[in-house]
Structures are given as structure tokens and as C-alpha cells.
Protein backbone atom coordinates (compact mmCIF):
# COMPACT_ATOMS: atom_id res chain seq x y z
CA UNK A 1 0.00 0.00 0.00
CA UNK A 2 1.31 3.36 -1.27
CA UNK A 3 1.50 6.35 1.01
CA UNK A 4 1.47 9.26 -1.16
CA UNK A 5 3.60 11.54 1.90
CA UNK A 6 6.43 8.84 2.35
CA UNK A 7 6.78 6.47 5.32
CA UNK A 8 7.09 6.90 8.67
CA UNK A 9 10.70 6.30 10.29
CA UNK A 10 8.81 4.02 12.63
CA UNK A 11 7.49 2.21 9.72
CA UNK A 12 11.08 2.32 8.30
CA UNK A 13 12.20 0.65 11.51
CA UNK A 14 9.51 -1.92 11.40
CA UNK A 15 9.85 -2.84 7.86
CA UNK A 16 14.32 -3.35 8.14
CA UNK A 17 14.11 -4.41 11.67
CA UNK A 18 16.51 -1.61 12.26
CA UNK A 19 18.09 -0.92 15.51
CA UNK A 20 17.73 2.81 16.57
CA UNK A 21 21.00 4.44 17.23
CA UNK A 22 20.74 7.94 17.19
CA UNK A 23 17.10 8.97 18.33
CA UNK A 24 16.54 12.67 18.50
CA UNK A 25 12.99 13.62 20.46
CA UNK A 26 10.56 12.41 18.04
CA UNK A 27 12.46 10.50 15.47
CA UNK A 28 9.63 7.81 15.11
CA UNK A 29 7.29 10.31 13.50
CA UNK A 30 9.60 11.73 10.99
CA UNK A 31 8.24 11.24 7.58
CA UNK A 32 10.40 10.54 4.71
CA UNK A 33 9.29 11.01 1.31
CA UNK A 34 11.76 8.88 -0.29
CA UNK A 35 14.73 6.73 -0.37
CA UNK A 36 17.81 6.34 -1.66
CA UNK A 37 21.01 3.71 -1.31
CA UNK A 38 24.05 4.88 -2.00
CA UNK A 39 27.49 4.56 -1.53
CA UNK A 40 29.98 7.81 -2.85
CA UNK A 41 28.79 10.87 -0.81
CA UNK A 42 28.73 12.31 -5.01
CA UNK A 43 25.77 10.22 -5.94
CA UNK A 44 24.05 11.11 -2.66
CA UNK A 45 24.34 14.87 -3.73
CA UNK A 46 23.72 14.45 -7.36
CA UNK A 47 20.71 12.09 -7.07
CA UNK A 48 18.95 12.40 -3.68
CA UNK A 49 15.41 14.14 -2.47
CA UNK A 50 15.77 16.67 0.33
CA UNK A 51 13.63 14.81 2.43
CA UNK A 52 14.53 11.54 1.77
CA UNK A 53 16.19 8.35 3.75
CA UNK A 54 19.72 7.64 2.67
CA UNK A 55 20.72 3.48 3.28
CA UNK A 56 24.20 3.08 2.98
CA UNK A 57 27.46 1.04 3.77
CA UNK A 58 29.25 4.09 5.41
CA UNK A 59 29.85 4.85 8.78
CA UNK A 60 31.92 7.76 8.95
CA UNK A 61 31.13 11.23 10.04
CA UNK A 62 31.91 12.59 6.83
CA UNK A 63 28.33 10.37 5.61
CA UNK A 64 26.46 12.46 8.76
CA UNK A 65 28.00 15.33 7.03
CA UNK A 66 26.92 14.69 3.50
CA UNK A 67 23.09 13.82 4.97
CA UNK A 68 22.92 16.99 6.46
CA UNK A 69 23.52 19.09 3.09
CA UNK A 70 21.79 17.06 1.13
CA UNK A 71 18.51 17.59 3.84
CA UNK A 72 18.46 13.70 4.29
CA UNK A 73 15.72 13.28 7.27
CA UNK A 74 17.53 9.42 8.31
CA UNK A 75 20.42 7.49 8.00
CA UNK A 76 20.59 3.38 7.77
CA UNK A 77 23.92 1.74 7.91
CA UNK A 78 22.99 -1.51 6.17
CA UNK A 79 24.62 -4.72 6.44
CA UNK A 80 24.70 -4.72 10.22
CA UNK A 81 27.40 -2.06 10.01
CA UNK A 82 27.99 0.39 13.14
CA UNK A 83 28.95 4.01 12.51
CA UNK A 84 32.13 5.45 14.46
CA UNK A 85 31.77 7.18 17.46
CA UNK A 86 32.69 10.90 15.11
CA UNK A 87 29.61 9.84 13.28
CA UNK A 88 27.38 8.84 15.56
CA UNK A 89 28.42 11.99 17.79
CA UNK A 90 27.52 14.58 14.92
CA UNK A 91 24.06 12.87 13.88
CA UNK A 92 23.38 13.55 18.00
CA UNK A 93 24.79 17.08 17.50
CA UNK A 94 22.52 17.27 13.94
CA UNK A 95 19.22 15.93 15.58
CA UNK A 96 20.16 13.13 12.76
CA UNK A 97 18.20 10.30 13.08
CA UNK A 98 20.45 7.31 12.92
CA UNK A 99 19.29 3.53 12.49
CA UNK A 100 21.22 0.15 11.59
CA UNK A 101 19.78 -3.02 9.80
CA UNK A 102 21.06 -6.14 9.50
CA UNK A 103 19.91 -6.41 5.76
CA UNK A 104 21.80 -5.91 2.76
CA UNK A 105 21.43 -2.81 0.53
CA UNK A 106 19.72 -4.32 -2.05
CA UNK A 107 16.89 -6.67 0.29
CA UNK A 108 16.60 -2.79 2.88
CA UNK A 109 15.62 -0.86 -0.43
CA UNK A 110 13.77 -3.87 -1.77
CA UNK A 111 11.56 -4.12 0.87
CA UNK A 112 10.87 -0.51 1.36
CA UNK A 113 9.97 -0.32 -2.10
CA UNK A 114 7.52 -3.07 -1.86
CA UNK A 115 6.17 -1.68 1.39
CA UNK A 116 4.65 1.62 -0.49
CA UNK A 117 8.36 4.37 -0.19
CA UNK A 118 9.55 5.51 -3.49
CA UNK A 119 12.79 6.13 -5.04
CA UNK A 120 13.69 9.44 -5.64
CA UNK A 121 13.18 9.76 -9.33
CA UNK A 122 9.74 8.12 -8.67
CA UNK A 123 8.58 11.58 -6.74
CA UNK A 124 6.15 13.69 -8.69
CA UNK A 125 7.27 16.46 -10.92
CA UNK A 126 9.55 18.76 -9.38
CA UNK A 127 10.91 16.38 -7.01
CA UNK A 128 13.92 14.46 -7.43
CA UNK A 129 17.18 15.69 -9.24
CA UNK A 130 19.60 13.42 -11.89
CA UNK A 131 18.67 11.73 -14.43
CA UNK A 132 15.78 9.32 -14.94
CA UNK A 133 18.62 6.48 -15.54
CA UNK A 134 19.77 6.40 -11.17
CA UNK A 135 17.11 4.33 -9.69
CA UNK A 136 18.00 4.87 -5.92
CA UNK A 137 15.31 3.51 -3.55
């Protein structure tokens, strides 16, 4: 079932069976609009949504960084990876929620695809930037 707003992070959490790292007052009703999985910081800011949830292999603060200026709402380190303490130190500085699944990149964005959140070049006109070619979900 498609939600036309995005997904819930608590929905996010439910669907990857993430573990909750960073949790800023009211992280579990963030929306995010859509999603993206990406690994070079260069994709994130050529391809991503302001708005959107970034799944990704890494943990370093410079990834908190690159979430922030791109106006990424989450952050999930996939494959059961754990951020360094830099990282997880500026998402609590950011108010950046923070989250960890056990799932790879492919199966996270998989299932949050199936369960209704889009990729960012699926948002409606005006939405996402890059080409129609980068799929990121």
C-alpha cells in the first residue's frame, strides 16, 4: 500500500528491523518522502530528495555530514554495520536520526519499495534531481 507523503521512520524501523541508534525527540514520526542507497557521498548529492532516507554502507562522520547538506531526514547503515563514534556523535549534534539493519542494501531498499516508499526519481514532478537512468530507492 502506497503512502502518497512517504513512510514513517517508525514504519522504516519496522519494515528493516533496524536498531535505533541515534534517536533525536521524536524521530519515530519523521516522515520521509523517499529513499535512496548509495554509496559515494557524489551520488548522494547528485541524485537524492531533500527529504529523503539515505541506506548506505558508510559509517563515517563525513556520511552524517553529507546527509545533512543534502537535507536527508535518516540514516541506515545496512549490512549490520555500526557508525564510528565521530559519526554517531555529529548525527546527536545534527538531531540526525540514525538507524542500523542487518539487511543488505539491495533486500533494505527492496523491501521498502515493496512496502509503499519511493525512489527518488519516482517523486512527482519537481521532485527528485539526476537523471531518470539512477534508480536509488
Amino acid at each position: 500500500m502506497t503512502d502518497p507523503v512517504g513512510m514513517s521512520l517508525a514504519k522504516v524501523r519496522e519494515v528493516l528491523g533496524c536498531e535505533v541508534l541515534v534517536a533525536p525527540p521524536g524521530w519515530e514520526s519523521v516522515r520521509v518522502e523517499a529513499g535512496c542507497g548509495a554509496d559515494l557521498m557524489s551520488d548522494v548529492l547528485a541524485f537524492i530528495k531533500g527529504g529523503s532516507l539515505l541506506l548506505t554502507g558508510l559509517t563515517n562522520a563525513q556520511t552524517v555530514r553529507t546527509a545533512e547538506v543534502a537535507d536527508v531526514r535518516a540514516v541506515i547503515c545496512v549490512r549490520s554495520k555500526r557508525p564510528d563514534a565521530s559519526a554517531v556523535s555529529l548525527a546527536q549534534e545534527l538531531g540526525l536520526p540514525l538507524l542500523a539493519t542487518p539487511l543488505p542494501m539491495f533486500e533494505a531498499c527492496g523491501r521498502l519499495h515493496e512496502a509503499g516508499l519511493r525512489g527518488c526519481t519516482e517523486v512527482p514532478a519537481g521532485g527528485a534531481r539526476g537523471n531518470e537512468l539512477h534508480q536509488g530507492v
